[in-house]
Protein backbone atom coordinates (compact mmCIF):
# COMPACT_ATOMS: atom_id res chain seq x y z
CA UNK A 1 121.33 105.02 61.07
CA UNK A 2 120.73 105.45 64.60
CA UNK A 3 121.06 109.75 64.16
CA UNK A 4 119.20 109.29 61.31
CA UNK A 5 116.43 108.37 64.45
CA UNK A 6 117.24 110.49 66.75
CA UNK A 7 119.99 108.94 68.83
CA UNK A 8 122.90 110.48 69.51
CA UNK A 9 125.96 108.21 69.40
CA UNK A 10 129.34 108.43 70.44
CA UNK A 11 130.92 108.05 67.44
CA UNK A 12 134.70 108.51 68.97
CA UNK A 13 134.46 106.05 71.79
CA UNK A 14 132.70 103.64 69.76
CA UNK A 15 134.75 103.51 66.91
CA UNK A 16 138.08 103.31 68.90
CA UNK A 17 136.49 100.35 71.11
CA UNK A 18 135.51 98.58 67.64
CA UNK A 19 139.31 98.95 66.38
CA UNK A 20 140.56 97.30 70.20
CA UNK A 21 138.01 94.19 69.53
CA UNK A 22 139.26 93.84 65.68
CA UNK A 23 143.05 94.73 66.56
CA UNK A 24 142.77 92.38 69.54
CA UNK A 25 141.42 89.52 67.60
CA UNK A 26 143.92 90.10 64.80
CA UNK A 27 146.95 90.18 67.21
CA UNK A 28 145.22 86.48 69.64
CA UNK A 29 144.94 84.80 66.27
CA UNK A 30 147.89 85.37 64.35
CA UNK A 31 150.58 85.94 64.35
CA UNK A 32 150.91 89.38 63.03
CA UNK A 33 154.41 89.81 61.39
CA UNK A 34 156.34 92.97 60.54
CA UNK A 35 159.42 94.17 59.26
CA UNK A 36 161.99 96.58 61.71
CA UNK A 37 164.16 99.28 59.76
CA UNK A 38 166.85 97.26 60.14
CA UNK A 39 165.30 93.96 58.36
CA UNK A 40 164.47 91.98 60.84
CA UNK A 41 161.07 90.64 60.90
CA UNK A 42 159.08 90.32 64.24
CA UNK A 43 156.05 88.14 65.18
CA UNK A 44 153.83 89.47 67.72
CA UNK A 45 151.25 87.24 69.20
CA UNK A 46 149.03 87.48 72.24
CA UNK A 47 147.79 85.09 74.48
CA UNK A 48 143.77 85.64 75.62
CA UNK A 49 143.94 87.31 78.93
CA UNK A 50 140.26 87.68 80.49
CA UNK A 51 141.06 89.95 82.94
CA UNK A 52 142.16 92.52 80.49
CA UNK A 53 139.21 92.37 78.08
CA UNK A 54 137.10 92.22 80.84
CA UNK A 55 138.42 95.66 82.43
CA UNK A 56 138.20 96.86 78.82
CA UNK A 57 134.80 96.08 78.36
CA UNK A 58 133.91 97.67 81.83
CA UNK A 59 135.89 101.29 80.81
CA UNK A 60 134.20 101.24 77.50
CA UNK A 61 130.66 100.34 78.80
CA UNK A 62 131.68 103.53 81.24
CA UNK A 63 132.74 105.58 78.67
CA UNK A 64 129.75 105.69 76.60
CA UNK A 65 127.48 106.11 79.41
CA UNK A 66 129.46 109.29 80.44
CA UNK A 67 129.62 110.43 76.85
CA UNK A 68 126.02 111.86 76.73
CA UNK A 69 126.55 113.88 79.88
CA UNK A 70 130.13 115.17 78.78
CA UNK A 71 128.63 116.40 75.32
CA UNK A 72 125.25 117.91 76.64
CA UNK A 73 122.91 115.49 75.09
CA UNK A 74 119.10 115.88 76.33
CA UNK A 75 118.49 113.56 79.08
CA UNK A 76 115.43 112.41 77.31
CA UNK A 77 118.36 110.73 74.31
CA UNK A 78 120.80 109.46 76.47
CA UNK A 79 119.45 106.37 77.35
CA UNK A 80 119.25 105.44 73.79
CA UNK A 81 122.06 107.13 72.50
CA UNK A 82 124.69 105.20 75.15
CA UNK A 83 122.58 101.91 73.93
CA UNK A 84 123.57 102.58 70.48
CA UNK A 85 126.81 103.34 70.75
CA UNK A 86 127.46 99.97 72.44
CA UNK A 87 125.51 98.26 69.86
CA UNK A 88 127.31 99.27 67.16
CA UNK A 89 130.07 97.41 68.80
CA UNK A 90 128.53 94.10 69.60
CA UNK A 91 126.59 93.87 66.28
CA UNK A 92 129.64 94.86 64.11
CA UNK A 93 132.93 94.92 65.86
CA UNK A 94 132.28 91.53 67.54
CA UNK A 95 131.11 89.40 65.41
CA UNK A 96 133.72 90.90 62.77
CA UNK A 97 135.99 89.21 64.42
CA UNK A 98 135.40 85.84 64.05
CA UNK A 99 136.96 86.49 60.79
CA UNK A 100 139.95 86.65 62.33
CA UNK A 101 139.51 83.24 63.72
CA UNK A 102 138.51 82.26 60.18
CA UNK A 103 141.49 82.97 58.57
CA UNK A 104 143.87 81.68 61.54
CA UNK A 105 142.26 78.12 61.29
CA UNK A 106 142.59 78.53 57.70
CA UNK A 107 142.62 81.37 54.69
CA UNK A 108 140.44 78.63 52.67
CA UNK A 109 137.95 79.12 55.84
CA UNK A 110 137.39 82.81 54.35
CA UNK A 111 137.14 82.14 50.88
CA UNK A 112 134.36 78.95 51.61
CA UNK A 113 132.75 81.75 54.23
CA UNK A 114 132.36 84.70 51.14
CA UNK A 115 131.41 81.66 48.73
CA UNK A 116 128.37 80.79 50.99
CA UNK A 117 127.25 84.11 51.16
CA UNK A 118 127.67 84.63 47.43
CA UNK A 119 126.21 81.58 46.32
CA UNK A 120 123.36 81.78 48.86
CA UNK A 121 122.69 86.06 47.72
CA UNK A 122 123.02 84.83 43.59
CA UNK A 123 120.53 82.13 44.31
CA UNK A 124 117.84 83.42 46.19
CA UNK A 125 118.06 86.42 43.48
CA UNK A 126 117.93 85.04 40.25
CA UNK A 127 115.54 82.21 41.72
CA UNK A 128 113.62 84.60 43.66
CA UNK A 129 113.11 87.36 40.61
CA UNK A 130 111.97 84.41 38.68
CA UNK A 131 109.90 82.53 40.60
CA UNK A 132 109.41 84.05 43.61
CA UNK A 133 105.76 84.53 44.96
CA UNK A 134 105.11 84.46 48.60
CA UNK A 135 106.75 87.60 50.72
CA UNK A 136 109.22 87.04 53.29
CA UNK A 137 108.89 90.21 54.72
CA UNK A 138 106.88 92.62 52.88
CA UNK A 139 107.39 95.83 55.08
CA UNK A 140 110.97 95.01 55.69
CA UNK A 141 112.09 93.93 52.36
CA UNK A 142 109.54 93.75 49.60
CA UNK A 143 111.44 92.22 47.03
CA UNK A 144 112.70 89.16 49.25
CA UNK A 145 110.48 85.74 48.68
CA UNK A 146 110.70 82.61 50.40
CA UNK A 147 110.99 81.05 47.19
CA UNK A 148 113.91 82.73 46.57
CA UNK A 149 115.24 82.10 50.14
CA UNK A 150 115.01 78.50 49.70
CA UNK A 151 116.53 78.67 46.79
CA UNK A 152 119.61 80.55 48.71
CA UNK A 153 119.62 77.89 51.18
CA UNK A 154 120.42 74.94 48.67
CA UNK A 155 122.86 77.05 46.51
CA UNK A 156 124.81 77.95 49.90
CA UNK A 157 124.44 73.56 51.16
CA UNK A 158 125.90 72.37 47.83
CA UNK A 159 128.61 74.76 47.90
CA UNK A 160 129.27 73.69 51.54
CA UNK A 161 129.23 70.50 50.54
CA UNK A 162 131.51 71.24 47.80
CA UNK A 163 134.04 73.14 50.17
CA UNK A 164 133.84 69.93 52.83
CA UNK A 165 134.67 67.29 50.18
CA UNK A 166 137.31 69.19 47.99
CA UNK A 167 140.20 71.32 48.65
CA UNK A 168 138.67 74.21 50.59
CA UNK A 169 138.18 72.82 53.97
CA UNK A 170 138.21 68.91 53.59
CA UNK A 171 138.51 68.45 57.60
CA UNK A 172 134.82 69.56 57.86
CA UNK A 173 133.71 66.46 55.19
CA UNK A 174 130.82 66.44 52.72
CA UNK A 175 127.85 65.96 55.29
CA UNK A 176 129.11 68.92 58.22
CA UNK A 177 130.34 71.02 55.13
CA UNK A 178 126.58 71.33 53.92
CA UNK A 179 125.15 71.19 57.38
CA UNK A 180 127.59 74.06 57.59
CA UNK A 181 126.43 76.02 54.46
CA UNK A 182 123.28 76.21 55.46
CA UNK A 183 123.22 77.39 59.06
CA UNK A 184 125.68 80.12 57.56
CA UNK A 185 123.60 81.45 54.66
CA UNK A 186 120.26 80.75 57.06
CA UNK A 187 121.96 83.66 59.13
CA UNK A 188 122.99 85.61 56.55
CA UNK A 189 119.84 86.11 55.21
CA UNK A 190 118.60 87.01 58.45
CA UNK A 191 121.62 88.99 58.90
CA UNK A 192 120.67 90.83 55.72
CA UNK A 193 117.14 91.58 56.88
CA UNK A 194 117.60 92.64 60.63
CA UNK A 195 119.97 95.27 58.65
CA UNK A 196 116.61 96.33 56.15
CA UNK A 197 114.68 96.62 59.38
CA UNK A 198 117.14 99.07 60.75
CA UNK A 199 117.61 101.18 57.37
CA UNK A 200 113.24 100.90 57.37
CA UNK A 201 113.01 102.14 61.01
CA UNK A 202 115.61 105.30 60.15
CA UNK A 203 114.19 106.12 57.03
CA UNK A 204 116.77 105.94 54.19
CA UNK A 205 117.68 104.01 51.36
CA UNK A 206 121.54 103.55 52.34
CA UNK A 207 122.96 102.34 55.37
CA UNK A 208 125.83 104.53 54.28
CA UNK A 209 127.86 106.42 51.72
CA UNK A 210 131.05 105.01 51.85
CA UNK A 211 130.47 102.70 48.79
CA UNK A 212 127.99 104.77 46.67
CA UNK A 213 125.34 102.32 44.39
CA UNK A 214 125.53 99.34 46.94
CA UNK A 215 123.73 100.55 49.93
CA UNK A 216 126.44 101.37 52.17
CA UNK A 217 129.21 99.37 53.27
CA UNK A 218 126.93 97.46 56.02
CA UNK A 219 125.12 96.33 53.21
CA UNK A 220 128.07 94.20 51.92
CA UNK A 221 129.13 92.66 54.72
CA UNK A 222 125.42 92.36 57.02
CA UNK A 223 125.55 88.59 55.87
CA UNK A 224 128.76 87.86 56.78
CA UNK A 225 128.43 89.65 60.11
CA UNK A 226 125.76 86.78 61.31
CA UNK A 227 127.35 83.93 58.88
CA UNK A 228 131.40 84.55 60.11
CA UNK A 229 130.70 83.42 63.27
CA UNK A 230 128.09 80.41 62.43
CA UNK A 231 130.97 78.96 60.41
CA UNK A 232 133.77 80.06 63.07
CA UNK A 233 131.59 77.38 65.13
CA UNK A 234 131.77 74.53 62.90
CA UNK A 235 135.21 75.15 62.80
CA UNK A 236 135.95 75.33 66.07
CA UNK A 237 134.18 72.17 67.08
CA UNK A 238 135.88 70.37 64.30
């Protein structure tokens, strides 16, 4: 999306710093098992070490603003192009990873995390396609009403609430489980339409063609990239 406006992005660096932020939150909330040739199976688990993500985050902040001077980008696009780059690893990478954290506090925490965002997308559609009347955001997403968004909300708070008193994540209780529902699908819908302002501001229909029919494969998990780490909160303050 960003080439599609004329920036330039380091796709190499950016991609390879995205897979150290994802492997490094798989590997600090684990454990990550695996099996040797010879049968045994090993646990590997890290500790967090600040120094070394902060050193990483300084080489790959350095990287991508050397990257428009090492490929011969026009000065005029570098600015934007190195800005970019490192976006697409704080707006994806990052917050990707508080799925990690998700599933370490619980594998229930990621099933009652894709619920809310189901739930809260099903109801603000079939809600909003029948009732809706006043536009959220007309230039940015026409079809979107805040009918149907309120509608989203309360599907997404009774399923939290749902998740908090049953056998999904009982330690958060009925009242924080719906509190908890809707702060998640509140930024997954907003989640969902900072990613329609970016595909309106590039021009195209798809974020992507990875998963042909469905926008792109941003546009399945936009929600969840705002709503993963909303939820990773309430956990973590539990």
């Amino acid at each position: 999306m960003a080439e599609k406006t004329g920036h330039p992005v380091a796709k190499t660096i950016g991609v390879a710093a995205a897979a150290l932020v994802l492997g490094g939150a798989a590997l600090l909330w684990g454990p990550v098992q695996f099996e040797t040739p010879s049968g045994n199976v090993v646990n590997v688990v890290v500790k967090s070490r600040a120094g070394f993500w902060f050193a990483a985050g300084l080489i790959f902040v350095f990287l991508v603003c050397l990257a428009p001077l090492v490929s011969r980008v026009a000065p005029a696009d570098a600015l934007s192009g190195a800005s970019s780059t490192l976006f697409g690893v704080l707006g994806i990478a990052l917050p990707a990873a508080s799925l990690c954290y998700l599933r370490d506090v619980s594998p229930w925490a990621v099933l009652t995390l894709l619920l809310l965002v189901w739930a809260c997308d099903s109801f603000a559609y079939y809600f909003g396609r029948r009732f809706g009347r006043h536009h959220m955001a007309p230039v940015v997403s026409p079809k979107k009403t805040w009918e149907g968004a309120l509608a989203g909300l309360v599907g997404a708070t009774l399923v939290g609430a749902a998740a908090g008193t049953w056998i999904l994540l009982p330690q958060l209780g009925p009242a924080r489980g719906a509190l908890a529902g809707a702060c998640a699908s509140t930024a997954g819908q907003i989640g969902d339409l900072v990613e329609s302002l970016w595909k309106r501001g590039a021009g195209i229909k798809d974020s992507g063609t990875f998963l042909p029919g469905h926008g792109g494969f941003y546009d399945r998990i936009d929600s969840l990239l705002f709503a993963g780490p909303v939820m990773a909160a309430f956990l973590a303050g539990r």
